[in-house]
N, C-alpha and C. Protein backbone atom coordinates (compact mmCIF):
# COMPACT_ATOMS: atom_id res chain seq x y z
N UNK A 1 236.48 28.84 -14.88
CA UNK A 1 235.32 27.95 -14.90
C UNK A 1 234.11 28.77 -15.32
N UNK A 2 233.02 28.14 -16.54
CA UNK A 2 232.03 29.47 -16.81
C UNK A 2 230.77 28.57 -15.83
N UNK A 3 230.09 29.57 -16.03
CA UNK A 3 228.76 29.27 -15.65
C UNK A 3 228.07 27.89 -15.70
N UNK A 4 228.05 27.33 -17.12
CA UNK A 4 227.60 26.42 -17.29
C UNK A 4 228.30 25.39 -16.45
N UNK A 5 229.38 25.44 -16.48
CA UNK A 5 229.78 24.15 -15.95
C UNK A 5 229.59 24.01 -14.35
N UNK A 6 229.57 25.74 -13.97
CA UNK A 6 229.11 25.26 -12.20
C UNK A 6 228.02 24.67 -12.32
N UNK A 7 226.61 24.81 -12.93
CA UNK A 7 225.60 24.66 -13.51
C UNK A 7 225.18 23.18 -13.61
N UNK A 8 226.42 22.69 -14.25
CA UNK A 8 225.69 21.08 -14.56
C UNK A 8 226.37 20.54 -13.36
N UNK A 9 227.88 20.71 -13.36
CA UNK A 9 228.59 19.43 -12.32
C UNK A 9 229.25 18.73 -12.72
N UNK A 10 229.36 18.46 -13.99
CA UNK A 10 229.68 17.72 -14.80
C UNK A 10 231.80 17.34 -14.57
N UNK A 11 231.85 15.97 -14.05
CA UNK A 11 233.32 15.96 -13.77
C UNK A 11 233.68 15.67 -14.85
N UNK A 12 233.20 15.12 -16.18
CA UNK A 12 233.94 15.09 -17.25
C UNK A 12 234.30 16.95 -18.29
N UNK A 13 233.46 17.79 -17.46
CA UNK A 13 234.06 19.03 -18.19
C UNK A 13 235.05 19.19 -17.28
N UNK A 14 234.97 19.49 -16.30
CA UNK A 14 235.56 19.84 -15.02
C UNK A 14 237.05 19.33 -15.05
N UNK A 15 237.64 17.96 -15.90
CA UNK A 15 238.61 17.44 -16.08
C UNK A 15 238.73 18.01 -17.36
N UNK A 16 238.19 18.04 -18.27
CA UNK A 16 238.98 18.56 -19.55
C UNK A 16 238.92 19.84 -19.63
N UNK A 17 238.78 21.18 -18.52
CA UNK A 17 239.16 22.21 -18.57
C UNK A 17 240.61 22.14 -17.68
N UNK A 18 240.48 21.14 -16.74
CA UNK A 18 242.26 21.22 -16.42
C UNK A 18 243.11 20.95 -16.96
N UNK A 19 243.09 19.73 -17.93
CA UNK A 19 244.18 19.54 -18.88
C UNK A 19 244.19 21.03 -20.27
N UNK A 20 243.51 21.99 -20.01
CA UNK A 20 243.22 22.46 -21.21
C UNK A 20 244.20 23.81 -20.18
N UNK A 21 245.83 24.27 -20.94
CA UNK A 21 246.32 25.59 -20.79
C UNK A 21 245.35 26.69 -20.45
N UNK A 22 245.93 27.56 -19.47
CA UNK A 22 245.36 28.63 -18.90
C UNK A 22 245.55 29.80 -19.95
N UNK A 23 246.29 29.82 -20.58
CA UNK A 23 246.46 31.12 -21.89
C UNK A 23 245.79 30.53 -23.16
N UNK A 24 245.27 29.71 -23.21
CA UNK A 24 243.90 28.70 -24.02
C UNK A 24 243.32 29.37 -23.86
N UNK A 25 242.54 29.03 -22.57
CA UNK A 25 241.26 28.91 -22.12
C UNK A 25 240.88 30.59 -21.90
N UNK A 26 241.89 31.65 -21.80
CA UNK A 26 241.95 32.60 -21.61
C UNK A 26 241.03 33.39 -22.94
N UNK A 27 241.71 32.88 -23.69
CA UNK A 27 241.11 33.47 -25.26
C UNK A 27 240.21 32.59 -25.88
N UNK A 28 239.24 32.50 -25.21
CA UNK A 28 238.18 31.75 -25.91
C UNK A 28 236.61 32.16 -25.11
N UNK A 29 235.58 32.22 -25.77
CA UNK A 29 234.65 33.53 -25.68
C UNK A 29 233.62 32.68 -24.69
N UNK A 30 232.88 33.54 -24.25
CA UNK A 30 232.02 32.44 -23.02
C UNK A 30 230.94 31.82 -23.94
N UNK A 31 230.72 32.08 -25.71
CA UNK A 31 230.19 31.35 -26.67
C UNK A 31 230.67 29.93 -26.71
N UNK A 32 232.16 30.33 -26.90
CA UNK A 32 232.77 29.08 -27.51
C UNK A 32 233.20 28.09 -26.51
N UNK A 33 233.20 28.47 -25.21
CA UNK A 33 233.25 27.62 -23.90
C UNK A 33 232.01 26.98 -23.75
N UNK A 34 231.22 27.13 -23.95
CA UNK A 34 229.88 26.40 -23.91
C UNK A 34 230.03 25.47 -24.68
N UNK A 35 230.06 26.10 -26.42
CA UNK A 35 230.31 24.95 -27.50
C UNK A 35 230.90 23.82 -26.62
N UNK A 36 232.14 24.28 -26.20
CA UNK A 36 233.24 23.32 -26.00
C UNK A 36 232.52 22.25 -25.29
N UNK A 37 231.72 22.85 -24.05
CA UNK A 37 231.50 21.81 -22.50
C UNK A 37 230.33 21.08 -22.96
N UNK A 38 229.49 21.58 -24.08
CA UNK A 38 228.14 20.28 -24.96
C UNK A 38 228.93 19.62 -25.30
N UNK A 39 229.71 19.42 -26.38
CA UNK A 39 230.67 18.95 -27.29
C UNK A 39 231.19 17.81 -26.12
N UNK A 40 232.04 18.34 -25.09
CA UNK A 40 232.45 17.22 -24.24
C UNK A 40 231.33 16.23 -23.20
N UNK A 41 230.00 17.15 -22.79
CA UNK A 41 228.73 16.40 -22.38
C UNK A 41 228.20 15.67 -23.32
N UNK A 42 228.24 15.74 -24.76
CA UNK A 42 227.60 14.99 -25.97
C UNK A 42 228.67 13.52 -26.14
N UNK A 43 229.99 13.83 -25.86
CA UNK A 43 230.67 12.93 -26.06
C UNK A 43 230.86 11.69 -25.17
N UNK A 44 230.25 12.21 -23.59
CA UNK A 44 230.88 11.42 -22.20
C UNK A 44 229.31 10.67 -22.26
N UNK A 45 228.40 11.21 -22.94
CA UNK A 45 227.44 10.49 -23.06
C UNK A 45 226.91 8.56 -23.92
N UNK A 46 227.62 8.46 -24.40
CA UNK A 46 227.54 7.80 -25.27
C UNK A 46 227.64 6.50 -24.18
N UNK A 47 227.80 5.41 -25.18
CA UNK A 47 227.31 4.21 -23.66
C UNK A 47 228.93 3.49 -23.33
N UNK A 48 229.09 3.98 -22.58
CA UNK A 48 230.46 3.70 -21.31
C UNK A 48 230.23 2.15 -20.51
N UNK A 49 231.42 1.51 -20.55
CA UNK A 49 231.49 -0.30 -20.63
C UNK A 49 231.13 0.01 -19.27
N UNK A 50 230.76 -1.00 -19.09
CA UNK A 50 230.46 -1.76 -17.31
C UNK A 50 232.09 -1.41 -16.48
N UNK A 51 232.01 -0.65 -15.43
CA UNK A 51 233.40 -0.93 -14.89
C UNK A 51 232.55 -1.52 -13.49
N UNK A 52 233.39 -2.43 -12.98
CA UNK A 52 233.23 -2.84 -11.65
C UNK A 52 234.51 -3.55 -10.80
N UNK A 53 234.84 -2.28 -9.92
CA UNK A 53 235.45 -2.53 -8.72
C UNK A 53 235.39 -2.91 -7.43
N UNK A 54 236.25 -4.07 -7.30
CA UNK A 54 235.87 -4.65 -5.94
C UNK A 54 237.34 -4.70 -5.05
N UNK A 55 237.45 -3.67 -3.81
CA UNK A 55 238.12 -3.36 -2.87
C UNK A 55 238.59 -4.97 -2.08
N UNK A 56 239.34 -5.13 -1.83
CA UNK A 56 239.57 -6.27 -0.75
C UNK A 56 240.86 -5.88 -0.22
N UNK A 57 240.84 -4.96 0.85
CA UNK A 57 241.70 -4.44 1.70
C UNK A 57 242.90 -3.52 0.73
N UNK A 58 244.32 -3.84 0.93
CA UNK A 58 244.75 -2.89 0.54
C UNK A 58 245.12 -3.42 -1.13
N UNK A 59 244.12 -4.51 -1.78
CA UNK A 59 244.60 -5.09 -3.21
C UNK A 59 243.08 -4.48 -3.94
N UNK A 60 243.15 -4.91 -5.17
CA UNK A 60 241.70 -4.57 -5.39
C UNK A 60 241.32 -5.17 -6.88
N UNK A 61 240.25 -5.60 -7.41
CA UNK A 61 240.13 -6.34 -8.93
C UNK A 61 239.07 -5.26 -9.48
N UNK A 62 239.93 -5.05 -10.46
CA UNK A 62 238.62 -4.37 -11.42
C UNK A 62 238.48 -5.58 -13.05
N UNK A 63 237.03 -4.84 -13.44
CA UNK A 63 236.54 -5.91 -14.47
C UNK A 63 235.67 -4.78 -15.37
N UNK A 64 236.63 -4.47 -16.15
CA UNK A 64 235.99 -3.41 -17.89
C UNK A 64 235.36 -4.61 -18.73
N UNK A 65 234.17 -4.31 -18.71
CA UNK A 65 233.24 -5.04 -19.98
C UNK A 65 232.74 -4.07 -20.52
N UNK A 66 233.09 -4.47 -21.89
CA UNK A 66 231.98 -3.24 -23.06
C UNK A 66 232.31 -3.85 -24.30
N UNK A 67 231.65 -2.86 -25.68
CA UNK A 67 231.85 -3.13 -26.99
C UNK A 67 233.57 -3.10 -26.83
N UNK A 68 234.07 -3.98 -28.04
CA UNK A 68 235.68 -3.22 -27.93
C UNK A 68 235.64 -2.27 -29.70
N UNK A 69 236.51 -1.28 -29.12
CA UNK A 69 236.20 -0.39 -30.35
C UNK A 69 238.01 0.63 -30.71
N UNK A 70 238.59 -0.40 -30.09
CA UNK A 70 240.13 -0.34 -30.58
C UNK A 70 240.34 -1.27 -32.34
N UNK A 71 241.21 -0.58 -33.08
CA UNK A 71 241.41 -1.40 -33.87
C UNK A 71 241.98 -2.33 -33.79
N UNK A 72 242.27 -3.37 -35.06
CA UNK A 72 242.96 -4.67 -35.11
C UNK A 72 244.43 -4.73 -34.49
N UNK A 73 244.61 -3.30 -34.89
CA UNK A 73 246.66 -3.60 -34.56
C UNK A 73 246.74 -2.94 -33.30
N UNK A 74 245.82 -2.01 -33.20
CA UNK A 74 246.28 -1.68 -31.60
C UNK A 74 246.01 -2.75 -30.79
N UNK A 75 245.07 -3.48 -30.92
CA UNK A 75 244.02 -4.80 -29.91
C UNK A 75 245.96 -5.60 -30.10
N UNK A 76 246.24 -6.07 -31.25
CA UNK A 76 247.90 -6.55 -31.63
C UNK A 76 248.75 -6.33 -30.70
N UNK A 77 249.23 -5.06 -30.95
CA UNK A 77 250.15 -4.29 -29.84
C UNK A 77 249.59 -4.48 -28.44
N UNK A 78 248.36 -4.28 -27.86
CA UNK A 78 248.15 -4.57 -26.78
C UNK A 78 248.51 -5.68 -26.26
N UNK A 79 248.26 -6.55 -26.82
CA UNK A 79 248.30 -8.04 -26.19
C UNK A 79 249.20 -8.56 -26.12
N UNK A 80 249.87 -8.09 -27.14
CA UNK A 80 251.73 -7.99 -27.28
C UNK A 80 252.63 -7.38 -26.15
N UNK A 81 252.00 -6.17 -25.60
CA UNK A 81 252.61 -5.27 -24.31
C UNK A 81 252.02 -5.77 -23.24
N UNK A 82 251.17 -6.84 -23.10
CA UNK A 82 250.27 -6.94 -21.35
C UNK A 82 249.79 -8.17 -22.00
N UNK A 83 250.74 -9.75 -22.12
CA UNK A 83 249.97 -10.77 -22.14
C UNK A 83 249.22 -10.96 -20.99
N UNK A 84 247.91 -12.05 -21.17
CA UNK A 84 247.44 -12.52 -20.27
C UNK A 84 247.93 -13.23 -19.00
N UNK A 85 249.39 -14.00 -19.75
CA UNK A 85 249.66 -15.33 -18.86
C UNK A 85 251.23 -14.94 -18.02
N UNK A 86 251.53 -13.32 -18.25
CA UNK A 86 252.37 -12.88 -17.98
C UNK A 86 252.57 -13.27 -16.12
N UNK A 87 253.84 -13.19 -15.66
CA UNK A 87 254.14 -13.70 -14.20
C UNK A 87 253.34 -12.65 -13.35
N UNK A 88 253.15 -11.83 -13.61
CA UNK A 88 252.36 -10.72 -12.55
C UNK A 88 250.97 -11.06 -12.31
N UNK A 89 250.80 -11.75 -13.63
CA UNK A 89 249.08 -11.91 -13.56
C UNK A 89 249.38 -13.26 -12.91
N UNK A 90 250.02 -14.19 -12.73
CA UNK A 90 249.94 -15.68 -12.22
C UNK A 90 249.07 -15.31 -10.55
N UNK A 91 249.04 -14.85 -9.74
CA UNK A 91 248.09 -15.00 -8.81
C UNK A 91 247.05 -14.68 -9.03
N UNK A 92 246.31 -13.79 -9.80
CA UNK A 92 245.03 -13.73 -10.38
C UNK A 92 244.61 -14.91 -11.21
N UNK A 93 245.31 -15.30 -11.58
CA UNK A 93 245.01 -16.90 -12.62
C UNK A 93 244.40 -18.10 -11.49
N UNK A 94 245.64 -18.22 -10.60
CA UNK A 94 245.56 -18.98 -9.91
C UNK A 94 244.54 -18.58 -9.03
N UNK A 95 243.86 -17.81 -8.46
CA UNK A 95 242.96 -17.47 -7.81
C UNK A 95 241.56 -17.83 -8.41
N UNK A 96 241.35 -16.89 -9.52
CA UNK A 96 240.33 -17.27 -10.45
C UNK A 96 239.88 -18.76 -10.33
N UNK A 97 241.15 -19.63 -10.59
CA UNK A 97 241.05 -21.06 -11.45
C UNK A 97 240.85 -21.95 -9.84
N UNK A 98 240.79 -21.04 -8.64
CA UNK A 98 240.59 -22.09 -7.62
C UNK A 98 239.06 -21.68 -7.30
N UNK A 99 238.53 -20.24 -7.25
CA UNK A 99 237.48 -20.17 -7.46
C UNK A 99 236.30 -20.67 -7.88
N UNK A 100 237.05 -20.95 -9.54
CA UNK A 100 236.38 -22.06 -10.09
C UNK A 100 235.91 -23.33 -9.77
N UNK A 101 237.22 -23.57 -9.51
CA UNK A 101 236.91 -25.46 -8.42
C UNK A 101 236.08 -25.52 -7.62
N UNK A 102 236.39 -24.87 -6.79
CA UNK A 102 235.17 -25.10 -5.93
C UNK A 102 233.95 -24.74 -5.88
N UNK A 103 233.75 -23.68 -6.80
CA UNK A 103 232.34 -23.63 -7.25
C UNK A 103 231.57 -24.34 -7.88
N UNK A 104 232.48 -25.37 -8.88
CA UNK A 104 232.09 -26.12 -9.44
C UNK A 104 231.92 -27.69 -8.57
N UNK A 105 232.46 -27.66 -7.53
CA UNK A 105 232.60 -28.76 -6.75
C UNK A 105 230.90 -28.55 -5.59
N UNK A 106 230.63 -27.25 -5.75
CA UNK A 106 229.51 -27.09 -4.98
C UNK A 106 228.53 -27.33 -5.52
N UNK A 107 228.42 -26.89 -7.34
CA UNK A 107 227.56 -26.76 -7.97
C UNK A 107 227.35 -28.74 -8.09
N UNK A 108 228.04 -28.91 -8.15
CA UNK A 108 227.89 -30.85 -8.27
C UNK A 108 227.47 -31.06 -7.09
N UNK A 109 228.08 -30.90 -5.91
CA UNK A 109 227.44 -31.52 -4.82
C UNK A 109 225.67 -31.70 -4.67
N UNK A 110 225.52 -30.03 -4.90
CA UNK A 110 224.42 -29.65 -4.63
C UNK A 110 223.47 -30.13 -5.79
N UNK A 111 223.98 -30.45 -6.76
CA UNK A 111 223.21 -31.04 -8.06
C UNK A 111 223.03 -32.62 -7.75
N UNK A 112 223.78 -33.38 -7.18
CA UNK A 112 223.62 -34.75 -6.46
C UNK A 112 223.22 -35.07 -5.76
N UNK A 113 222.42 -33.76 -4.39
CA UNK A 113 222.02 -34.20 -3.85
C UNK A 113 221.02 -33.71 -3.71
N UNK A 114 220.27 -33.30 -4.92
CA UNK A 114 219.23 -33.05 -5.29
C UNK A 114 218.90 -34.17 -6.05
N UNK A 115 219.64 -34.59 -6.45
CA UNK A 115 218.77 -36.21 -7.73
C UNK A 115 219.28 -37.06 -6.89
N UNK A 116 219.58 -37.35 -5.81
CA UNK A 116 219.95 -38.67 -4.72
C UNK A 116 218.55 -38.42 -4.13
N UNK A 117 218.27 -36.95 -3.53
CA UNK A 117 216.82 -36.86 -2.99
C UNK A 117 215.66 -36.98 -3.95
N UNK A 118 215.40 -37.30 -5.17
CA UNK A 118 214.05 -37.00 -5.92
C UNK A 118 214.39 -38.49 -6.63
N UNK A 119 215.31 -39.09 -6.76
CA UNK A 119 215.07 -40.10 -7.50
C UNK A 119 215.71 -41.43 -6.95
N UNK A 120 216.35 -41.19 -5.52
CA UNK A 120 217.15 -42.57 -5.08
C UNK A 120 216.47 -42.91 -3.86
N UNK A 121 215.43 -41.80 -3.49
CA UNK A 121 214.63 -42.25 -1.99
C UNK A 121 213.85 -42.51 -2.17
């Protein structure tokens, strides 16, 4: 580990010096280790999608929003290897889609009885 990196903190160097061989990292100059750890701080910088995880005991939902910046055939192949409507995902569907209902059953209520109060009394 050089200097710099105790220095910043940085867990994205900190991970790509572990995947990186010990007889690598051995022969490479405390110049070119620096190069390396900007190079990987210049890169982790760039603007990283929304992740948001939400715990609910021992299950948990995560939700990646960002640009998508896969190509056409991989986006292909993906969707091809992990449909949406696949049986694993059916309780997330069904969850979602009851969610829905009743939010939407609130959002009406509460929208009716707001124009029952301003325009029927």
């Amino acid at each position: 580990m050089s200097e710099s990196q105790v220095s910043t903190g940085n867990q994205e160097i900190t991970w790509f010096w572990e995947e990186v061989e010990a007889d690598v990292r051995e022969t490479l100059t405390p110049q070119q280790r620096v190069a390396i750890e900007n190079a990987v701080k210049n890169s982790s910088s760039h603007a990283q999608p929304a992740d948001v995880r939400l715990y609910l005991g021992k299950y948990f939902v995560r939700i990646i929003a960002g640009k998508e910046r896969r190509n056409k055939k991989r986006l292909k192949q993906d969707l091809k290897d992990n449909p949406v409507f696949a049986r694993k995902n059916t309780p997330v569907i069904v969850f979602y889609w009851i969610v829905m209902f009743l939010a939407t059953l609130y959002i009406l209520g509460a929208t009716s009885k707001v124009i029952m109060h301003y325009y029927f009394m």
